[in-house]
PDB file of N, CA and C in Angstrom:
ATOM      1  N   UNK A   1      -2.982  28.114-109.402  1.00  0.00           N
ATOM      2  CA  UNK A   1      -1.959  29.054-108.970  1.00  0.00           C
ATOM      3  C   UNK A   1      -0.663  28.776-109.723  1.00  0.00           C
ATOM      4  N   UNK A   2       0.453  29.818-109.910  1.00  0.00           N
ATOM      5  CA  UNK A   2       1.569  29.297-110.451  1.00  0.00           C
ATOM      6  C   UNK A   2       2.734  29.574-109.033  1.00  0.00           C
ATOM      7  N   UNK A   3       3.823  29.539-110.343  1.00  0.00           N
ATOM      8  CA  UNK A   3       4.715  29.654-108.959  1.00  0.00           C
ATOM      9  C   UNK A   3       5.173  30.754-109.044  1.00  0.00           C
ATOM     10  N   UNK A   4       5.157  31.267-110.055  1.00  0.00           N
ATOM     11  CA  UNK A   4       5.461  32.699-109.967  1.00  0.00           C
ATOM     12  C   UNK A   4       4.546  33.859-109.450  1.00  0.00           C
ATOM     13  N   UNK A   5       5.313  34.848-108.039  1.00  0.00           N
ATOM     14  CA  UNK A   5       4.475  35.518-107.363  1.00  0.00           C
ATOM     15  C   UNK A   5       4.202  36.852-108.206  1.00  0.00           C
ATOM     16  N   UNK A   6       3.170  37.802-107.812  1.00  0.00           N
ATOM     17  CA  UNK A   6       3.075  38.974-108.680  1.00  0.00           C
ATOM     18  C   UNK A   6       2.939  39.840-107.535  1.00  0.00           C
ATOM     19  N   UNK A   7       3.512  40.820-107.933  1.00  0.00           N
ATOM     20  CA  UNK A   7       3.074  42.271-107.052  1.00  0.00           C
ATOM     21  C   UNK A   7       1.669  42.722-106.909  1.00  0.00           C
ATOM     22  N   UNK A   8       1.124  43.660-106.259  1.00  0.00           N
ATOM     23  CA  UNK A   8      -0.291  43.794-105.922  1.00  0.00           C
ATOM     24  C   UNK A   8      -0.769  44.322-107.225  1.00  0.00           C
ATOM     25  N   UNK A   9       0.137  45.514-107.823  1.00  0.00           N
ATOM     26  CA  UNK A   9      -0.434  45.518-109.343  1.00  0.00           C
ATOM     27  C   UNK A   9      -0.233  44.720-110.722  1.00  0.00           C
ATOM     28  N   UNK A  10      -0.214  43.286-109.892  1.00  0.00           N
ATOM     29  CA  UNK A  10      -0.208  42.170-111.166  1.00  0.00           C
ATOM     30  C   UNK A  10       1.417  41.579-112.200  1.00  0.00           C
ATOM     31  N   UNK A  11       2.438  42.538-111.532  1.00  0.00           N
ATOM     32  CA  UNK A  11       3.477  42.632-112.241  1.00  0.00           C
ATOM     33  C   UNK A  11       4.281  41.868-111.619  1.00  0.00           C
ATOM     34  N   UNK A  12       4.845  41.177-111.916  1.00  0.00           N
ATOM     35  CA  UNK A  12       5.965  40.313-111.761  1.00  0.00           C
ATOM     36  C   UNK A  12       6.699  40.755-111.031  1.00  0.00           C
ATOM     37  N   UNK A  13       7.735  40.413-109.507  1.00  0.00           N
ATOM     38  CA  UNK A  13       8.412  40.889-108.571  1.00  0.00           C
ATOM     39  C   UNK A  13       9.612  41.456-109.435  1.00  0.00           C
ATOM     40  N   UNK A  14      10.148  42.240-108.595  1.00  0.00           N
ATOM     41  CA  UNK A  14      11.773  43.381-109.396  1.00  0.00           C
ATOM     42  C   UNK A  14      13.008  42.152-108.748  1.00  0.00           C
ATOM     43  N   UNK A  15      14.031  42.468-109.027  1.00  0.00           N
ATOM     44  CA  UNK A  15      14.737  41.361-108.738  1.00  0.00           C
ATOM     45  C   UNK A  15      15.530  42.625-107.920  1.00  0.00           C
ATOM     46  N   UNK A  16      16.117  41.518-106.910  1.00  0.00           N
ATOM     47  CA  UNK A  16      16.859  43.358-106.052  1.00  0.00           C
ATOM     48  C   UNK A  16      17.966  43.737-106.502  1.00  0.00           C
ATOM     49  N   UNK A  17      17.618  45.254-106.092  1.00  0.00           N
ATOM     50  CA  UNK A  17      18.770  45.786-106.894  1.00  0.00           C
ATOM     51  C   UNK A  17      19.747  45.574-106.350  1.00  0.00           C
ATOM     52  N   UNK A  18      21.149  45.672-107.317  1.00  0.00           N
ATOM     53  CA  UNK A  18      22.628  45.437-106.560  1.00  0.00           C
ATOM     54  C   UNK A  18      22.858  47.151-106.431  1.00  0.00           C
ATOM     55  N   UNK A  19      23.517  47.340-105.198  1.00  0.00           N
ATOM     56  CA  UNK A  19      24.278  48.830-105.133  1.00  0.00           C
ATOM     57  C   UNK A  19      25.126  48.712-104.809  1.00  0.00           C
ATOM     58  N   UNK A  20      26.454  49.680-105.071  1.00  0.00           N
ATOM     59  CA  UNK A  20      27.968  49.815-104.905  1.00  0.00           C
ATOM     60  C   UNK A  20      28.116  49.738-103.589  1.00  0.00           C
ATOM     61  N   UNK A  21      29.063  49.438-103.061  1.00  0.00           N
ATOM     62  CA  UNK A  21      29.496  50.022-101.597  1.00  0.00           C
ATOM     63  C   UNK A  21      29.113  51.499-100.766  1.00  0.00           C
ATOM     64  N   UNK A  22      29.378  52.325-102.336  1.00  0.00           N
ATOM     65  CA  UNK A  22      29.000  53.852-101.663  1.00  0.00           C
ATOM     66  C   UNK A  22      27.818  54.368-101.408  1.00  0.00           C
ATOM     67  N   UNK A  23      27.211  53.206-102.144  1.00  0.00           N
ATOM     68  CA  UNK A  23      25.691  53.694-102.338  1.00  0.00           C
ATOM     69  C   UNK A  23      25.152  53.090-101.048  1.00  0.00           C
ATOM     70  N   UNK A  24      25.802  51.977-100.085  1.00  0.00           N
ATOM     71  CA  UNK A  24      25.459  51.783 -99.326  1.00  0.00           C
ATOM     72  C   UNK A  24      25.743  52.690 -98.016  1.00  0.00           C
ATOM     73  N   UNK A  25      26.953  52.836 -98.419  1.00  0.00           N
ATOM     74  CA  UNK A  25      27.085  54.348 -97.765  1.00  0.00           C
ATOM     75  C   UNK A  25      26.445  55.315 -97.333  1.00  0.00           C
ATOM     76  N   UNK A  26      26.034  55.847 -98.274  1.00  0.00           N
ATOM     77  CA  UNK A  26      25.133  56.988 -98.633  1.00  0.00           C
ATOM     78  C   UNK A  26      23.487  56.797 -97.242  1.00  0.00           C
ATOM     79  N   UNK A  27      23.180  55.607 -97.911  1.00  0.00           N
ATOM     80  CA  UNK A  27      21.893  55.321 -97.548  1.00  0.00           C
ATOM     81  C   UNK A  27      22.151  54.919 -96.218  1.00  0.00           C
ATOM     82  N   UNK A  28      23.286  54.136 -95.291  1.00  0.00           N
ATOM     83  CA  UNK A  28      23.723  54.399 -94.037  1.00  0.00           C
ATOM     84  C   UNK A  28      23.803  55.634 -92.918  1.00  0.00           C
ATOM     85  N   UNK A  29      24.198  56.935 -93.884  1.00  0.00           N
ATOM     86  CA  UNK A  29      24.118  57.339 -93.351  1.00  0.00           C
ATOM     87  C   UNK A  29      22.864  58.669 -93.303  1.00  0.00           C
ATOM     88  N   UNK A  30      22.257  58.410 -94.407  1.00  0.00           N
ATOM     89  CA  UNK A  30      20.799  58.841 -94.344  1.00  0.00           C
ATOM     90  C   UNK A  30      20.169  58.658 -93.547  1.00  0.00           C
ATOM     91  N   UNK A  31      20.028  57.052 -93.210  1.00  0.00           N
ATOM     92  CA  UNK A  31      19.168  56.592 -91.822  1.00  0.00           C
ATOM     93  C   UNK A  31      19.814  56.374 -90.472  1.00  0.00           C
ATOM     94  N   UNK A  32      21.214  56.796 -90.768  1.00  0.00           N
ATOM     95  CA  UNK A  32      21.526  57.565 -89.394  1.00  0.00           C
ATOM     96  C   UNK A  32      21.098  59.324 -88.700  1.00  0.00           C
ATOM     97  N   UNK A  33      21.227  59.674 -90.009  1.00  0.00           N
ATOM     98  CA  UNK A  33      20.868  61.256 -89.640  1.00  0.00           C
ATOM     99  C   UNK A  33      19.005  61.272 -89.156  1.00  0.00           C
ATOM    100  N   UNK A  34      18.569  60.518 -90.042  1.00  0.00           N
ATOM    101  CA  UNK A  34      17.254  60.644 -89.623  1.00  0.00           C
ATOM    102  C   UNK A  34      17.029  60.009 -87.741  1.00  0.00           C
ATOM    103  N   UNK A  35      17.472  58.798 -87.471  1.00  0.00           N
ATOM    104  CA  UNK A  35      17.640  58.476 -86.430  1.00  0.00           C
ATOM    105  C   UNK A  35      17.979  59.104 -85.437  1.00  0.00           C
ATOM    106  N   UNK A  36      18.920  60.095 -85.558  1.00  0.00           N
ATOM    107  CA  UNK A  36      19.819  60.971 -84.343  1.00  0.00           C
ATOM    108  C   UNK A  36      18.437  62.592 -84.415  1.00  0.00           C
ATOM    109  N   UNK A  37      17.764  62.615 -86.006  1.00  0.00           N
ATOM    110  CA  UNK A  37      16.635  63.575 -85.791  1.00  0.00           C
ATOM    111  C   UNK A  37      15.794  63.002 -85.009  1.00  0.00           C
ATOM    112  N   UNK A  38      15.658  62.058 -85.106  1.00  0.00           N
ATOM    113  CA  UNK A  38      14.190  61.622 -84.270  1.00  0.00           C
ATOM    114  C   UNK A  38      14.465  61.132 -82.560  1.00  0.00           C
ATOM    115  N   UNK A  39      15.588  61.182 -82.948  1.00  0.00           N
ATOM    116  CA  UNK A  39      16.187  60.995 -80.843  1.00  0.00           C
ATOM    117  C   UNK A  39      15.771  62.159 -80.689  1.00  0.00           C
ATOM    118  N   UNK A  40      16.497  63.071 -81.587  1.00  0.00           N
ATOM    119  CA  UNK A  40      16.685  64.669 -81.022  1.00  0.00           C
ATOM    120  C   UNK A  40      15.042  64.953 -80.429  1.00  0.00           C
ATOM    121  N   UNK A  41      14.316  65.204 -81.429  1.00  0.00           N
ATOM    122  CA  UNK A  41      13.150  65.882 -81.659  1.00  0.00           C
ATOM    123  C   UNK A  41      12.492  65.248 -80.413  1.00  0.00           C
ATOM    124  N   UNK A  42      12.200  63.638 -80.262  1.00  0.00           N
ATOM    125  CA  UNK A  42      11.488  62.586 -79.181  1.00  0.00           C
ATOM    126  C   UNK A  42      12.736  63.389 -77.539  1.00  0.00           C
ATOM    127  N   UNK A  43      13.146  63.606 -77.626  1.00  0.00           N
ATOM    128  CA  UNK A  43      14.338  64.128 -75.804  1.00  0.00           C
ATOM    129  C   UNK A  43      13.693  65.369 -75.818  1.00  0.00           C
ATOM    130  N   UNK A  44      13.542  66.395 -76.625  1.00  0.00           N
ATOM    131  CA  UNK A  44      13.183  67.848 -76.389  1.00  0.00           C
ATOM    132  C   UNK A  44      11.625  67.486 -75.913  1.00  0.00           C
ATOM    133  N   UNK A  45      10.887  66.608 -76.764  1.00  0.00           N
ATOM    134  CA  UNK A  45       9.575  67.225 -76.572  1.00  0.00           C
ATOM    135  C   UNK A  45       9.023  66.397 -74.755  1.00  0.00           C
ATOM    136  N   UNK A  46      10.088  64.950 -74.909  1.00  0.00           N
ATOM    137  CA  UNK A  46      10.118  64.635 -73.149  1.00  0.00           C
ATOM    138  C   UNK A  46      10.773  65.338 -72.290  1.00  0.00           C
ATOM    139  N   UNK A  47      11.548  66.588 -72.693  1.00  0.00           N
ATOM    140  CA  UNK A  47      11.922  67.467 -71.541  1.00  0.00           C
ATOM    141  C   UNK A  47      10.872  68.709 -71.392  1.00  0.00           C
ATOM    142  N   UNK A  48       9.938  68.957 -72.446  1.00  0.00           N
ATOM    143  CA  UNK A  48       9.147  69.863 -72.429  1.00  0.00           C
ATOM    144  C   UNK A  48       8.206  69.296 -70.690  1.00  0.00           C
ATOM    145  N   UNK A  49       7.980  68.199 -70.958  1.00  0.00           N
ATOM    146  CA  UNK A  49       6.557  67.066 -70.107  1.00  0.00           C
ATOM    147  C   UNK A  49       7.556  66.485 -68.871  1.00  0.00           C
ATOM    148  N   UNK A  50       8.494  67.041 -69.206  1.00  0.00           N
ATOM    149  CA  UNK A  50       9.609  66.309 -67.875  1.00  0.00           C
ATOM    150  C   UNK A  50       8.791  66.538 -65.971  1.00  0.00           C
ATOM    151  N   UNK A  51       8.778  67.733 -66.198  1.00  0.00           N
ATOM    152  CA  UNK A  51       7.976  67.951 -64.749  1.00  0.00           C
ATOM    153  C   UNK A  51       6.607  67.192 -64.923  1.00  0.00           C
ATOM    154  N   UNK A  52       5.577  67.754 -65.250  1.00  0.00           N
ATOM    155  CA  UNK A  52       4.620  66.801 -65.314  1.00  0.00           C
ATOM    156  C   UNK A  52       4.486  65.412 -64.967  1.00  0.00           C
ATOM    157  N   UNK A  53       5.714  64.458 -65.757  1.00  0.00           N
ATOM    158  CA  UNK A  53       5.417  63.188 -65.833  1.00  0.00           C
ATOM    159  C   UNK A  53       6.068  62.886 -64.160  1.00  0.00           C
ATOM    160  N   UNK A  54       7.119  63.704 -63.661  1.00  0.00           N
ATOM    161  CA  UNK A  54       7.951  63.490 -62.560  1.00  0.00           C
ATOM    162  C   UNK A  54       6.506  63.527 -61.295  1.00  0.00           C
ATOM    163  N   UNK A  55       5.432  64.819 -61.590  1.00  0.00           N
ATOM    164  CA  UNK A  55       4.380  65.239 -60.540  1.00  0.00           C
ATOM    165  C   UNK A  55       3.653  63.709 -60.887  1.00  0.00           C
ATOM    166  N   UNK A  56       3.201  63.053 -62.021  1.00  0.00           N
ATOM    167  CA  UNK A  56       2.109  61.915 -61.624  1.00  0.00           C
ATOM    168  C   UNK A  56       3.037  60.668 -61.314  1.00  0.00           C
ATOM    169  N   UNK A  57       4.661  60.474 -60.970  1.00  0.00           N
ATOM    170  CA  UNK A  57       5.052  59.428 -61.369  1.00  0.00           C
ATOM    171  C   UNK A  57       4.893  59.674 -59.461  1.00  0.00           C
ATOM    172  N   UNK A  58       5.055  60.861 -59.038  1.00  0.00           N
ATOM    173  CA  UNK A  58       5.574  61.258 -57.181  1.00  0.00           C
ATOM    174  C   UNK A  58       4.016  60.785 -56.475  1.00  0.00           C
ATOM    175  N   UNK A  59       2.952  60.626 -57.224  1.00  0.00           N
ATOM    176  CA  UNK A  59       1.820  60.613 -56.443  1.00  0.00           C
ATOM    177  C   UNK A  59       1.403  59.436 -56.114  1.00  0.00           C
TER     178      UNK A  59
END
């Protein structure tokens, strides 16, 4: 074995990239918007099942 690790297709690891401040930015708030989509989307489709879950939670 050596000591150097390889990626699954044999290639030598990437060294990480550096990004600006803005770029961190950017990508902050990308995976905020996606986050506040996926609250959104996950609350509507538990208010769709809201009664339902209320009828097996009462029994």
């Amino acid at each position: 074995m050596t000591d150097v690790e390889t990626a699954a297709n044999g290639a030598p690891p990437q060294e990480s990239a550096v990004m600006p401040f803005m770029e961190h930015l950017k990508e902050f708030r990308t995976r905020l918007i996606r986050a506040f989509i996926a609250l959104f989307i996950t609350t509507a489709i538990s208010f769709v099942f809201a009664r339902q879950v209320f009828v097996i939670l009462l029994e």
